[in-house]
Protein backbone atom coordinates (compact mmCIF):
# COMPACT_ATOMS: atom_id res chain seq x y z
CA UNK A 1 0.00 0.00 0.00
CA UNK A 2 1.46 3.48 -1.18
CA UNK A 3 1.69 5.83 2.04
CA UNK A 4 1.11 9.62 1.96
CA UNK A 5 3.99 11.86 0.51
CA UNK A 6 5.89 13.58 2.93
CA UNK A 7 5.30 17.80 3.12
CA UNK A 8 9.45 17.77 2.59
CA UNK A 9 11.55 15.26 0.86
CA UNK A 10 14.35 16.47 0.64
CA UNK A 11 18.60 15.46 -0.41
CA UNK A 12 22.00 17.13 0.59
CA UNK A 13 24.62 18.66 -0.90
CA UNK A 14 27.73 18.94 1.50
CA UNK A 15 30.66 20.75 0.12
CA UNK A 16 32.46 21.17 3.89
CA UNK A 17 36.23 20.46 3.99
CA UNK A 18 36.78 20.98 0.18
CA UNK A 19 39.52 23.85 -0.15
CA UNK A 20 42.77 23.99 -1.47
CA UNK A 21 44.60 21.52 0.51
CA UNK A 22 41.93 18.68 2.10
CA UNK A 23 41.16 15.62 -0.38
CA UNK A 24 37.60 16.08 -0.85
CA UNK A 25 36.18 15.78 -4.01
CA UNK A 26 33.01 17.41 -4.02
CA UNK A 27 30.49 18.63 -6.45
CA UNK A 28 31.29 21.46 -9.33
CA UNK A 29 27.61 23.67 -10.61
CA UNK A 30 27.19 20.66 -13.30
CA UNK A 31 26.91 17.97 -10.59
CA UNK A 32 25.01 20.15 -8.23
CA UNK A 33 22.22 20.64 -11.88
CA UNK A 34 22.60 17.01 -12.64
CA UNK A 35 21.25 16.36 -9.15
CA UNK A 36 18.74 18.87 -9.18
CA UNK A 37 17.72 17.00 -12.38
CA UNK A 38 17.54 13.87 -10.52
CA UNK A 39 15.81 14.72 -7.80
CA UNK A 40 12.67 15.76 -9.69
CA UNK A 41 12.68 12.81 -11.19
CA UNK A 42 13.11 11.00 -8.03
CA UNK A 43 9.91 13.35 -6.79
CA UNK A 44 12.60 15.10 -4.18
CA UNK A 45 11.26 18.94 -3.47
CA UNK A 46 14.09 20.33 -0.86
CA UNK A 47 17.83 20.86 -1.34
CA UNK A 48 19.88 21.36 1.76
CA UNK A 49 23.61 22.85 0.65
CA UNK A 50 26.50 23.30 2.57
CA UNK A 51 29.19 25.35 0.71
CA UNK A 52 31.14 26.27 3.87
CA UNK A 53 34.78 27.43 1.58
CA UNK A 54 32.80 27.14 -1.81
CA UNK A 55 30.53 30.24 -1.06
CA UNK A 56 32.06 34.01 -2.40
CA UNK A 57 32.22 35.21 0.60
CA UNK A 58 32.35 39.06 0.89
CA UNK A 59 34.22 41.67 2.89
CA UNK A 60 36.38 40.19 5.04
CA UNK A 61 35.13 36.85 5.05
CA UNK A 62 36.67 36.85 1.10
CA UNK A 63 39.99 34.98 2.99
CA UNK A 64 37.53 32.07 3.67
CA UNK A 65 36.99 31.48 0.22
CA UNK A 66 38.70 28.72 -1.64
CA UNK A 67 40.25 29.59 -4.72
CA UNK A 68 37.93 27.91 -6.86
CA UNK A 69 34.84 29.01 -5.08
CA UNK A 70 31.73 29.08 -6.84
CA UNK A 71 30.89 33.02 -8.40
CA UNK A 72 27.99 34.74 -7.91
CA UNK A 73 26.80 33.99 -10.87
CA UNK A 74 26.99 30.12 -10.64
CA UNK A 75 24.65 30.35 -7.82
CA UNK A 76 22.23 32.34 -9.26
CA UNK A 77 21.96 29.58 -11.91
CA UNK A 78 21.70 26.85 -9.54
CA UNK A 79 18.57 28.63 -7.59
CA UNK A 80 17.60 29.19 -11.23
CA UNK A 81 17.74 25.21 -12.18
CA UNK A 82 16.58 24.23 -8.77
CA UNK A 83 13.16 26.54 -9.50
CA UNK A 84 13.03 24.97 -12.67
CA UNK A 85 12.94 21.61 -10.89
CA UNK A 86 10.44 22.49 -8.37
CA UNK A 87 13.58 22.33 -5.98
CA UNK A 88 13.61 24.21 -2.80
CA UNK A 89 16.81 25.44 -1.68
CA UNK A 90 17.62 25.61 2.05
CA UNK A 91 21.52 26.51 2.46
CA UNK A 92 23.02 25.61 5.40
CA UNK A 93 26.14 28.11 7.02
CA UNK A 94 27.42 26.82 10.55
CA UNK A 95 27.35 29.44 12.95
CA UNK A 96 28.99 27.62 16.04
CA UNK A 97 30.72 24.30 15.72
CA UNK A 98 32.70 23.06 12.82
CA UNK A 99 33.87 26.36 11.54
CA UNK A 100 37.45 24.79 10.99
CA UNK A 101 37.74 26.83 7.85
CA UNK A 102 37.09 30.12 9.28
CA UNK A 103 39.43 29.60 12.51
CA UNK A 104 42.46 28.68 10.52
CA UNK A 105 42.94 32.09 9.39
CA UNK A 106 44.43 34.22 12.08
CA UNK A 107 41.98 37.26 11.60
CA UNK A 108 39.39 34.59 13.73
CA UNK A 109 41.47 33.75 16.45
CA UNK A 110 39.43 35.73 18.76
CA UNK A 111 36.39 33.99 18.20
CA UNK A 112 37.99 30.13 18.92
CA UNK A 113 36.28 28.63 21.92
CA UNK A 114 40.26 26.77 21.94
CA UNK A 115 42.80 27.77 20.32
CA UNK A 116 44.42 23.93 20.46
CA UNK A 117 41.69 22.43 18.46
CA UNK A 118 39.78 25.27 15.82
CA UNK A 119 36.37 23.35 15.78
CA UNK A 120 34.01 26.11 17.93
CA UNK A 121 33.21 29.77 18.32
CA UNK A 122 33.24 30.94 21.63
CA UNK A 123 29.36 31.70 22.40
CA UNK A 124 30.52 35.03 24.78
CA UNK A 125 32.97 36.53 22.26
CA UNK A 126 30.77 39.01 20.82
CA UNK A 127 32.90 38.78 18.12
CA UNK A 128 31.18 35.40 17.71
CA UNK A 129 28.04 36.57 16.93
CA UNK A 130 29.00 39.40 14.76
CA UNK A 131 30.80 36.88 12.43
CA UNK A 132 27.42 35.24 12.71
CA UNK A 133 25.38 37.54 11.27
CA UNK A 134 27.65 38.44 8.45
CA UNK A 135 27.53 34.97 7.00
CA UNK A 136 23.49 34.69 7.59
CA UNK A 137 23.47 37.89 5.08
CA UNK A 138 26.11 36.86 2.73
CA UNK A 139 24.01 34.16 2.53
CA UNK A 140 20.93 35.42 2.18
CA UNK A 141 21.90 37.82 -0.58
CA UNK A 142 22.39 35.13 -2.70
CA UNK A 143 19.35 33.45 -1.98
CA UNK A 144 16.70 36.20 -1.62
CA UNK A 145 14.13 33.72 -1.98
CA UNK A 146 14.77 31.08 0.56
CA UNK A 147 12.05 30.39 2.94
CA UNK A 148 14.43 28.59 5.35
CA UNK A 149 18.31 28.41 6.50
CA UNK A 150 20.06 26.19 8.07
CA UNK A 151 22.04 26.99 10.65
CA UNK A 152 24.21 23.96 11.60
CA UNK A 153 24.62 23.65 15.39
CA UNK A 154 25.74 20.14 16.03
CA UNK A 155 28.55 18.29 17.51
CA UNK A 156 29.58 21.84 19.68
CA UNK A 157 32.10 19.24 21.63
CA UNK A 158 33.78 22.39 23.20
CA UNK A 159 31.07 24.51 25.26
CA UNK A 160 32.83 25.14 28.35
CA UNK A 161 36.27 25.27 27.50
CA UNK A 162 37.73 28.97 27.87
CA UNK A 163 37.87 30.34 31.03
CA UNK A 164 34.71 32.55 30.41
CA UNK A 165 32.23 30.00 28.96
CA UNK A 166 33.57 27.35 32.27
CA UNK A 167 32.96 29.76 34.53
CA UNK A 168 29.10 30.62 32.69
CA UNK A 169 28.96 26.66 32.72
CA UNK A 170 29.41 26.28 36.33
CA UNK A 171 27.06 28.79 37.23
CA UNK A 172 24.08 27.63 34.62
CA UNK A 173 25.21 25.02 32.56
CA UNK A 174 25.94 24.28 29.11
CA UNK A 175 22.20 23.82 27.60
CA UNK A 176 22.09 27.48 28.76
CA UNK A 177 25.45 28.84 27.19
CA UNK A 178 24.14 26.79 24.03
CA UNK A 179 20.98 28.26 24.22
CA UNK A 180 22.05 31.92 25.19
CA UNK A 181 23.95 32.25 21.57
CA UNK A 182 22.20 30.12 19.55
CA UNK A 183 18.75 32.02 20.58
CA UNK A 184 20.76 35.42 19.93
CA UNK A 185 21.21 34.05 15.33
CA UNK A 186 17.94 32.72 15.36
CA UNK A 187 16.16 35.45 16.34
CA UNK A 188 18.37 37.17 13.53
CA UNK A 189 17.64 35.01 11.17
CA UNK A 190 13.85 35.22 11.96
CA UNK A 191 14.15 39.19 12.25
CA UNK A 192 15.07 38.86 8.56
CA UNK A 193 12.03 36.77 7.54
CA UNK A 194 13.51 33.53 6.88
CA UNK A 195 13.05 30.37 9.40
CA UNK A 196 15.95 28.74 11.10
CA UNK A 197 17.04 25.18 11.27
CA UNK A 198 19.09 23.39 13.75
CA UNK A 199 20.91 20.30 14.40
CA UNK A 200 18.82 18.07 17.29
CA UNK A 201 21.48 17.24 18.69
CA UNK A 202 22.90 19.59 21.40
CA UNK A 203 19.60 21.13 22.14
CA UNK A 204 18.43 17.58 22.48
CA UNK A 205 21.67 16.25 24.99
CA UNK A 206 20.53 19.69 27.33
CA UNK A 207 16.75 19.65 26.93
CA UNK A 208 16.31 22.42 29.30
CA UNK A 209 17.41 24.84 26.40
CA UNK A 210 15.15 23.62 24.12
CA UNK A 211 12.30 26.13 25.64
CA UNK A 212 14.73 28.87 25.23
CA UNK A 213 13.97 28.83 21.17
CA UNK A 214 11.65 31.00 19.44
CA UNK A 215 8.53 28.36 18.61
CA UNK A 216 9.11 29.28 14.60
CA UNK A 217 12.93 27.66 15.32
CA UNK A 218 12.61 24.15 13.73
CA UNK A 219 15.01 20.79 14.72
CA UNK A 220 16.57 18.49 12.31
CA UNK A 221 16.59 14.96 13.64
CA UNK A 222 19.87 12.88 12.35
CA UNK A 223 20.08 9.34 13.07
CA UNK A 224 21.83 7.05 10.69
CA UNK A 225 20.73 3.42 11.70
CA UNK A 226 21.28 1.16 14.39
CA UNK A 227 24.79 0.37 12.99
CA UNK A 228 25.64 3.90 14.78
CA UNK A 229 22.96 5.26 16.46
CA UNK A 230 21.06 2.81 18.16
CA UNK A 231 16.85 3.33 18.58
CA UNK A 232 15.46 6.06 16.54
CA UNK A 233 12.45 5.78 18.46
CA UNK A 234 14.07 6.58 21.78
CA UNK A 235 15.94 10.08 21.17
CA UNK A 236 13.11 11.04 19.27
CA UNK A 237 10.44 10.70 21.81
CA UNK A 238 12.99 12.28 24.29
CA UNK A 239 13.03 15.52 20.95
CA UNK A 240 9.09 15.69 20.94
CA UNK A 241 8.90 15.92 25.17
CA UNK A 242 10.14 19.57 24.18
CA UNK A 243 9.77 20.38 20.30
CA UNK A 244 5.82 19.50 18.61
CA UNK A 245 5.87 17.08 15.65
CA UNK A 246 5.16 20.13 13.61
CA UNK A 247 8.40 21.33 14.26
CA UNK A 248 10.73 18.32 13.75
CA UNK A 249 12.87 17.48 9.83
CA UNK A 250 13.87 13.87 10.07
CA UNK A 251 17.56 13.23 8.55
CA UNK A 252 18.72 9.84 7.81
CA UNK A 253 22.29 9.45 5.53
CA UNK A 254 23.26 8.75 2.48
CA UNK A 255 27.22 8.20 3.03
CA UNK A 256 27.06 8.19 6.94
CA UNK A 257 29.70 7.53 9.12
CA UNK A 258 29.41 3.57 9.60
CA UNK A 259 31.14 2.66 6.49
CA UNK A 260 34.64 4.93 6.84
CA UNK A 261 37.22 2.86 4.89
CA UNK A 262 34.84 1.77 2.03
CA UNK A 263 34.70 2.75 -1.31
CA UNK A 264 30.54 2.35 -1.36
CA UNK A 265 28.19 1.84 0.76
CA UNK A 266 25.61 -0.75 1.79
CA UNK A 267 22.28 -0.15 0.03
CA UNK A 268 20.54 -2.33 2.59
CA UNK A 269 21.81 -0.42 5.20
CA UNK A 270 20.71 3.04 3.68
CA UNK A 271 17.05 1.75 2.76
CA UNK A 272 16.34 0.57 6.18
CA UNK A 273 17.73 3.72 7.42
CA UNK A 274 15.84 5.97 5.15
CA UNK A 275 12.74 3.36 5.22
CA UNK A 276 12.84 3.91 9.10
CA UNK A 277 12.96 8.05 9.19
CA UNK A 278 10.57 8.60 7.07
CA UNK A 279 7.83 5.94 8.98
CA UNK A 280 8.63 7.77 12.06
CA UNK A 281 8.10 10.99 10.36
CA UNK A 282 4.78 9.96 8.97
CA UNK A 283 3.48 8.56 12.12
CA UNK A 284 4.41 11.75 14.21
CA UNK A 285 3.19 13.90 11.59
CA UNK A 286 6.94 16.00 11.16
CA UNK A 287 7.96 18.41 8.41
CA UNK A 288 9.35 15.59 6.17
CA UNK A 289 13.15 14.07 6.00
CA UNK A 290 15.73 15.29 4.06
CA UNK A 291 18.73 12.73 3.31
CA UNK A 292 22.22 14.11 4.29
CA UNK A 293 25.19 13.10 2.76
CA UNK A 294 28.44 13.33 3.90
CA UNK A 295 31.74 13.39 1.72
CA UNK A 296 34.46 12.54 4.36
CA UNK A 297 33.49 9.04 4.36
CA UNK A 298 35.91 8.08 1.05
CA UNK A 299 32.99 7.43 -0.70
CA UNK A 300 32.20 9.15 -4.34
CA UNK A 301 29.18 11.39 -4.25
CA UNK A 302 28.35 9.32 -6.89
CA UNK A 303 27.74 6.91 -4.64
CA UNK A 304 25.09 8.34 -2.96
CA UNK A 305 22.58 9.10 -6.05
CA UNK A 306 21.19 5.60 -5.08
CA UNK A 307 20.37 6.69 -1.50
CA UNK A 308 18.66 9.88 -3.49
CA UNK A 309 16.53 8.16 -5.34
CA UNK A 310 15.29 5.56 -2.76
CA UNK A 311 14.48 8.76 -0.26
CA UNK A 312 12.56 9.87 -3.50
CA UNK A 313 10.72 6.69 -3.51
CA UNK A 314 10.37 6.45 0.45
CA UNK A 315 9.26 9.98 1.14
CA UNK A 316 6.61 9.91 -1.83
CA UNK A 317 4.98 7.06 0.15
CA UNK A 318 6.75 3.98 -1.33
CA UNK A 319 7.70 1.22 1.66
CA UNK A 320 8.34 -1.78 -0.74
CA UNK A 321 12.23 -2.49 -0.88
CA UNK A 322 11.69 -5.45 -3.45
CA UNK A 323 9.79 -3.69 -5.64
CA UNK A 324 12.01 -0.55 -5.65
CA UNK A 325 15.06 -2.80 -6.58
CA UNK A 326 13.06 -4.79 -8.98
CA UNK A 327 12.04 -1.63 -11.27
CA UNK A 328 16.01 0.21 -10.29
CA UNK A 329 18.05 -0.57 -13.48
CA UNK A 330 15.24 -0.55 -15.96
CA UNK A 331 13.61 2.90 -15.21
CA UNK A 332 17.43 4.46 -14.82
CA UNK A 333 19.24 3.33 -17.35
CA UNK A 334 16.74 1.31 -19.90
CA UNK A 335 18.07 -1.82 -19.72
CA UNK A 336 16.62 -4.36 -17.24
CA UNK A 337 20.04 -5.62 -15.31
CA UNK A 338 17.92 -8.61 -12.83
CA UNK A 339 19.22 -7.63 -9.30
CA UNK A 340 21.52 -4.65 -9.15
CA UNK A 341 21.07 -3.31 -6.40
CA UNK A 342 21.96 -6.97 -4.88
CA UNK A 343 24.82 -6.83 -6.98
CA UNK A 344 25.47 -3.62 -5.32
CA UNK A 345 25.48 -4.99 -2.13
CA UNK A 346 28.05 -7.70 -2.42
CA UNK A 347 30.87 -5.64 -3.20
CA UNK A 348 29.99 -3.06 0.07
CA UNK A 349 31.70 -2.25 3.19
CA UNK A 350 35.23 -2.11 4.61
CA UNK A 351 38.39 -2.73 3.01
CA UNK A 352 41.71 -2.38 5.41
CA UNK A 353 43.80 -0.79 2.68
CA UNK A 354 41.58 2.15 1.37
CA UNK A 355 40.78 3.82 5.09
CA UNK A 356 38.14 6.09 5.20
CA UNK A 357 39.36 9.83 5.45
CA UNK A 358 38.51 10.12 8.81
CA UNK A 359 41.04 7.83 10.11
CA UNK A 360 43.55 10.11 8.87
CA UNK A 361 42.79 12.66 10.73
CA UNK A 362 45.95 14.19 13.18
CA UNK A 363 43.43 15.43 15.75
CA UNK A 364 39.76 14.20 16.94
CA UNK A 365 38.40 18.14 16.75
CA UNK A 366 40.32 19.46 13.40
CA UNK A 367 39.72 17.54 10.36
CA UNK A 368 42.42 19.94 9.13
CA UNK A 369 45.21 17.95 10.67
CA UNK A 370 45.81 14.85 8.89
CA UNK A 371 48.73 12.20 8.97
CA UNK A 372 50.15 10.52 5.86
CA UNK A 373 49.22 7.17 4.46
CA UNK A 374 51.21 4.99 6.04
CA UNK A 375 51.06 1.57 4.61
CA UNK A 376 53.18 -0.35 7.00
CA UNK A 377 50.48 0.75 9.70
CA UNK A 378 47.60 -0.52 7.83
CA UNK A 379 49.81 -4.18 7.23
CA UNK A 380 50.44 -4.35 10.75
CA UNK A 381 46.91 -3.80 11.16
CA UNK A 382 46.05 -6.32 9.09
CA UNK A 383 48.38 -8.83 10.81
CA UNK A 384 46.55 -7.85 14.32
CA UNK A 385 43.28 -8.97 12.76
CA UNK A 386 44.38 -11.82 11.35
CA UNK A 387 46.67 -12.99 14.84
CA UNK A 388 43.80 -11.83 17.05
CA UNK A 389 41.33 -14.81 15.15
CA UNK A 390 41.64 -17.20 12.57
CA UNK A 391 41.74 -14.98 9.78
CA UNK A 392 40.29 -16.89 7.25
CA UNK A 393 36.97 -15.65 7.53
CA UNK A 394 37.96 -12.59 6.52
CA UNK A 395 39.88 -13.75 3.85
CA UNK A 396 37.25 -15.85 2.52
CA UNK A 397 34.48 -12.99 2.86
CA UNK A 398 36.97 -10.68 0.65
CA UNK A 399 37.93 -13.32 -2.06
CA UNK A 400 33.55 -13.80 -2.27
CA UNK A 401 33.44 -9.53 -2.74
CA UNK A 402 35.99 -9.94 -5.59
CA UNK A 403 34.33 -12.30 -7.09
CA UNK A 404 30.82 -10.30 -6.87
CA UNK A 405 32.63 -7.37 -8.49
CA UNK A 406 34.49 -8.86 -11.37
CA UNK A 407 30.42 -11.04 -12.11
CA UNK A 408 29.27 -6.87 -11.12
CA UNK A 409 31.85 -5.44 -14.74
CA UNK A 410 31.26 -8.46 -16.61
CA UNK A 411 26.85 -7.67 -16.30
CA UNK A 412 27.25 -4.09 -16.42
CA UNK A 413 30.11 -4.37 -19.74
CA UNK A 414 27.68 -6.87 -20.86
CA UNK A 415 24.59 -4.43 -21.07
CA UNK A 416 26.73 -0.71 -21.50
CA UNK A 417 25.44 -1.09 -25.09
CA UNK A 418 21.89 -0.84 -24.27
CA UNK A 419 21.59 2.24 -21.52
CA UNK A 420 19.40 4.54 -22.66
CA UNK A 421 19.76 7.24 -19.75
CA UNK A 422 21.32 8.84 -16.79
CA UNK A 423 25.16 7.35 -18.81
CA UNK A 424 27.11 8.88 -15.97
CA UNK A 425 25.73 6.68 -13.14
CA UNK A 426 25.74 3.94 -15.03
CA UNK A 427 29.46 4.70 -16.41
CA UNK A 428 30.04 5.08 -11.94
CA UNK A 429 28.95 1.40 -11.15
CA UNK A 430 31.58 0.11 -13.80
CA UNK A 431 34.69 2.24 -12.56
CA UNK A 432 33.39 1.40 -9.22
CA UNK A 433 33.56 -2.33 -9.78
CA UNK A 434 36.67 -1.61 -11.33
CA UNK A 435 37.76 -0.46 -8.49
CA UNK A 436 36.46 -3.08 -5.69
CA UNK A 437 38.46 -5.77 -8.07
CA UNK A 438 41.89 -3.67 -7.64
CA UNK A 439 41.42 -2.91 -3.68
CA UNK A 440 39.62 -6.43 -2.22
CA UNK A 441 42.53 -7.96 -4.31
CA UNK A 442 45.65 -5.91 -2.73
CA UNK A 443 43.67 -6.73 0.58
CA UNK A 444 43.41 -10.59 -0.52
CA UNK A 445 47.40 -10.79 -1.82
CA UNK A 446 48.03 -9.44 1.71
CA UNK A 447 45.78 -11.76 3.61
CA UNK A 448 47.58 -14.94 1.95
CA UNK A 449 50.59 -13.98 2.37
CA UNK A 450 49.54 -14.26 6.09
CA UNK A 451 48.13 -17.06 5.51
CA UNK A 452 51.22 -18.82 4.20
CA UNK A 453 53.29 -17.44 7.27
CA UNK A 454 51.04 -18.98 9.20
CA UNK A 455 51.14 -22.29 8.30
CA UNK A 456 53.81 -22.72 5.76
CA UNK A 457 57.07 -22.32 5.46
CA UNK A 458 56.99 -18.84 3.75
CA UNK A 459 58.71 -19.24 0.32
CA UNK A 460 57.99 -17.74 -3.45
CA UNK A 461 57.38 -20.25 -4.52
CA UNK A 462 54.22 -21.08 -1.61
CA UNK A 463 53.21 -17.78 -1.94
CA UNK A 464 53.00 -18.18 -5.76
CA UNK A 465 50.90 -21.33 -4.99
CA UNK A 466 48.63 -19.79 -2.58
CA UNK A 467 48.84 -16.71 -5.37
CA UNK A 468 49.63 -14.13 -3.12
CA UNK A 469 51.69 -12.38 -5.28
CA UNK A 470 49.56 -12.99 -7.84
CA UNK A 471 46.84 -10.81 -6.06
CA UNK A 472 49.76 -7.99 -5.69
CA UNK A 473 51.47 -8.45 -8.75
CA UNK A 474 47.86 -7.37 -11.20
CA UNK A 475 46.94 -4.94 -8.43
CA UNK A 476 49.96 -3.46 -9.70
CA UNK A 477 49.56 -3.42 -12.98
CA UNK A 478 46.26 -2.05 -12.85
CA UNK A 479 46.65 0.34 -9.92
CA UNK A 480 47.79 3.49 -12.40
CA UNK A 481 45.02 2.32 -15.15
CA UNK A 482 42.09 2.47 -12.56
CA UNK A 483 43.63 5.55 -11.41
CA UNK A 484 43.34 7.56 -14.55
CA UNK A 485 40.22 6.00 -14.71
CA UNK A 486 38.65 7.64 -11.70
CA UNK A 487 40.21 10.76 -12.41
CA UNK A 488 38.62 11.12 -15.87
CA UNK A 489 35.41 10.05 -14.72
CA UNK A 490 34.91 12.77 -11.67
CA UNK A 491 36.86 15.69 -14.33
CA UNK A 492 33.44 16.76 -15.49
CA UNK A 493 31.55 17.12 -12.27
CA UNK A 494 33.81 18.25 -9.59
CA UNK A 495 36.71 21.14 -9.24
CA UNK A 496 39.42 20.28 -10.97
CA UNK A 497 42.19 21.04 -7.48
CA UNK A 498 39.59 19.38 -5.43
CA UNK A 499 39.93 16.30 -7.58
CA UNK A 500 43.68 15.83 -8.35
CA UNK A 501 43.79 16.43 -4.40
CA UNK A 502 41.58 13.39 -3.96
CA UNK A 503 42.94 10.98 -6.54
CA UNK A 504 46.47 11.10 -4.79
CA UNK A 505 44.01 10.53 -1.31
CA UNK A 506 42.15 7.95 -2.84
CA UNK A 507 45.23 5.86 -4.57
CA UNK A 508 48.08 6.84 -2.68
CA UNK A 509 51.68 6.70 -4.27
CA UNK A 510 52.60 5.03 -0.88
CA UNK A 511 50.24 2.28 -1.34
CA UNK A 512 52.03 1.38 -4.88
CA UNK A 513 54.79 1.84 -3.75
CA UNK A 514 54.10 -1.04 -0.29
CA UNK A 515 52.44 -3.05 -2.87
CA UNK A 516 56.00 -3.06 -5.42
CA UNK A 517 57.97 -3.47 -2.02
CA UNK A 518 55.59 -6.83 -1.57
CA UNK A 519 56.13 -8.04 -4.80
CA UNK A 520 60.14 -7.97 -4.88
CA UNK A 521 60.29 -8.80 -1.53
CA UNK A 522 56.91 -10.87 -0.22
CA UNK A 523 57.02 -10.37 3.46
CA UNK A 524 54.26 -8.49 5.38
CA UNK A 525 55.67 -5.70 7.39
């Protein structure tokens, strides 16, 4: 039975963390169209964006600007294509917490709730709120016609920590010093006619702020699954003891944070997630959900256009996963491909050797700081798995995912003839299955060679046997071929500094260089 559309159904755009220097390949104005495009097909009505450095920033906040921001002008045409669309644009600017790219530059230092770890404003600096206001109408001038904005909020990890805000913390807590700023932009925001948004989640963790809000204030509700979060059902009730139904955005996640260190995601694991937010929305009567979608996972945001379309299919009142993956290939590309989205799933999750961006971060509060790739760690890694059980199960499981993504190129080769539509995410599933085949089998040459240390006498010639460098020895041959493969694919829809940045992230010199160490000299570090 088809369920009643959501008010909102809505998809995310995150651009955070892309500058000059971090390895995130995000979205140039042709990918941000092409999934405007989508998303009316997909019967998707709300775009959040983040831009964070990608916005032109005036006045002084020009210095926060990458240097391949988007103009003025490119802006204009996406509100332009998203109108076209029947797309409503909500942009999101943080105003508190993970403003990394604004305290890096010295002119900001002021404002740093900590000067050791540049995640936080300080919510007593009136400097703070200043800053504040100036990015609400930057961004407001270039969207005059936005009915909401997003003002981030989440994952403040540092109220408390200078000597002013410890000493306001003693005396009335942190929901209060939360509240006393945050209450201070909204009421900005609302003085200049649009609606704010929050994160739930620090209003939620000091519920006696929550009454503090102006009742227009609405709360976006993340929770990405029970493989993170636990009980949707419980943190929510706990939301709507303070904040009406009528109030509430539900948010579940495209690329969320459970799968760091693979190179896509689980589509089970996102339709039960996005299957599960959008119930509970219906049965509290909320705004709607809006999918986020997060780029410091590793994954492509190519990767995430499935997640878009299923929240398409789940917030227009569709509940029936088989049906959804039954009808997937043949109204997207033309050509009916029996069970892709199973396909899909049996190349997904973790791989030891491609680690997800976040484990490289230097410091848990900057995602600035980052160490190298350091492929003796991730070996030794490897061996720890494989001494702390038997191994084999994991070496097994990996060996199956190869498999599933060399039977994944052969179908999708098989039928390239035949697409009819949407070319570039059909063009993504090949590279990506090109892809799973090069990593699972670097990961699989590795695991054998464990294997034959660990009940063998380690020789070439057992490891040729056992094909352990065999594994290593085409992952190395194919390593700079997939390479310029990925490269050329992402070239037309994201920045081209943002992308060369994330290819040498992505397939790291270091790793072909541990791999070519391997294969002259097959010993795990």
């Amino acid at each position: 039975m088809q369920m009643k559309k959501l008010e909102m159904r809505g998809f995310m755009v995150c651009l955070h963390q892309m500058n000059d220097f971090l390895p995130w390949c995000g979205q140039n104005c042709a990918a941000v169209k092409m999934i405007l495009n989508g998303m009316k097909k997909a019967g998707l009505n709300t775009l959040l964006i983040e831009y964070e450095t990608f916005f032109p920033w005036s006045g002084m906040e020009k210095q926060i600007r990458a240097s391949n921001a988007f103009t003025a002008e490119e802006i204009t045409g996406i509100n332009r294509c998203a109108k076209d669309n029947g797309v409503e644009i909500i942009p999101l600017v943080q105003v508190l917490g993970h403003v990394y790219h604004i305290l890096i530059h010295e002119d900001y230092r002021q404002c740093a709730e900590s000067s050791g770890a540049p995640q936080q404003l300080c919510p007593l600096a009136p400097e703070s709120l200043e800053l504040a206001k100036r990015l609400i109408d930057d961004t407001l001038a270039l969207h005059p016609d936005c009915r909401y904005i997003h003002l981030g909020g989440d994952e403040c990890g540092q109220l408390g920590v200078c000597p002013q805000c410890a000493e306001f913390v003693r005396r009335y807590g942190k929901g209060k010093l939360y509240s006393s700023y945050m209450t201070q932009v909204t009421r900005y925001a609302l003085d200049k006619g649009v609606i704010p948004i929050l994160w739930h989640d620090i209003a939620h963790a000091y519920p006696e702020a929550l009454a503090d809000f102006d009742n227009r204030v609405r709360f976006q509700f993340w929770n990405y699954g029970d493989a993170s979060h636990g009980s949707v059902d419980i943190p929510l009730a706990e939301l709507m003891n303070k904040v009406p139904a009528a109030r509430i955005i539900g948010s579940p996640g495209a690329r969320a944070e459970m799968q760091h260190g693979a190179l896509h995601h689980s589509p089970s694991l996102i339709e039960a997630n996005i299957i599960e937010l959008n119930r509970a929305m219906r049965r509290i009567g909320g705004i709607g959900t809006v999918l986020t979608d997060w780029p410091d996972t590793g994954c492509s945001f190519f990767d995430a256009l499935y997640a878009m379309r299923f929240q398409g299919y789940a917030a227009g009142g569709g509940e029936d996963i088989d049906e959804f993956r039954k009808n997937y290939a043949a109204e997207l590309f033309g050509v009916d491909i029996a069970g892709l989205p199973d396909k899909l799933d049996a190349i997904a999750g973790f791989c030891s050797v491609i680690p997800g961006f976040q484990y490289r971060k230097a410091q848990a509060l900057n995602r600035y700081a980052r160490r190298p790739y350091d492929f003796a760690e991730i070996c030794g890694n490897i061996r720890r798995d494989y001494e702390a059980g038997d191994g084999e199960n994991e070496l097994y499981r990996l060996i199956g995912k190869r498999f599933a993504a060399v039977s994944l190129l052969e179908t999708l080769k098989k039928y390239e003839p035949q697409v009819s539509g949407n070319h570039a995410e059909y063009q993504w599933y090949i590279l990506l299955a090109e892809m799973s085949i090069l990593f699972f089998g670097i990961e699989i040459g590795l695991r054998k060679a464990l294997f034959v240390e660990k009940y063998l006498e380690v020789s070439p010639e057992q490891l040729e046997r056992f094909q352990s460098t065999t594994y290593l020895r085409s992952a190395l041959e194919n390593f700079d071929r997939v390479k310029e493969l990925y490269h050329a694919f992402h070239a037309p829809w994201t920045p081209e500094l943002n992308l060369n940045n994330c290819t040498e992230e992505v397939f790291p010199e270091a790793l072909k260089t541990g791999i070519a160490g391997l294969v002259k000299n097959p010993s795990c570090p």
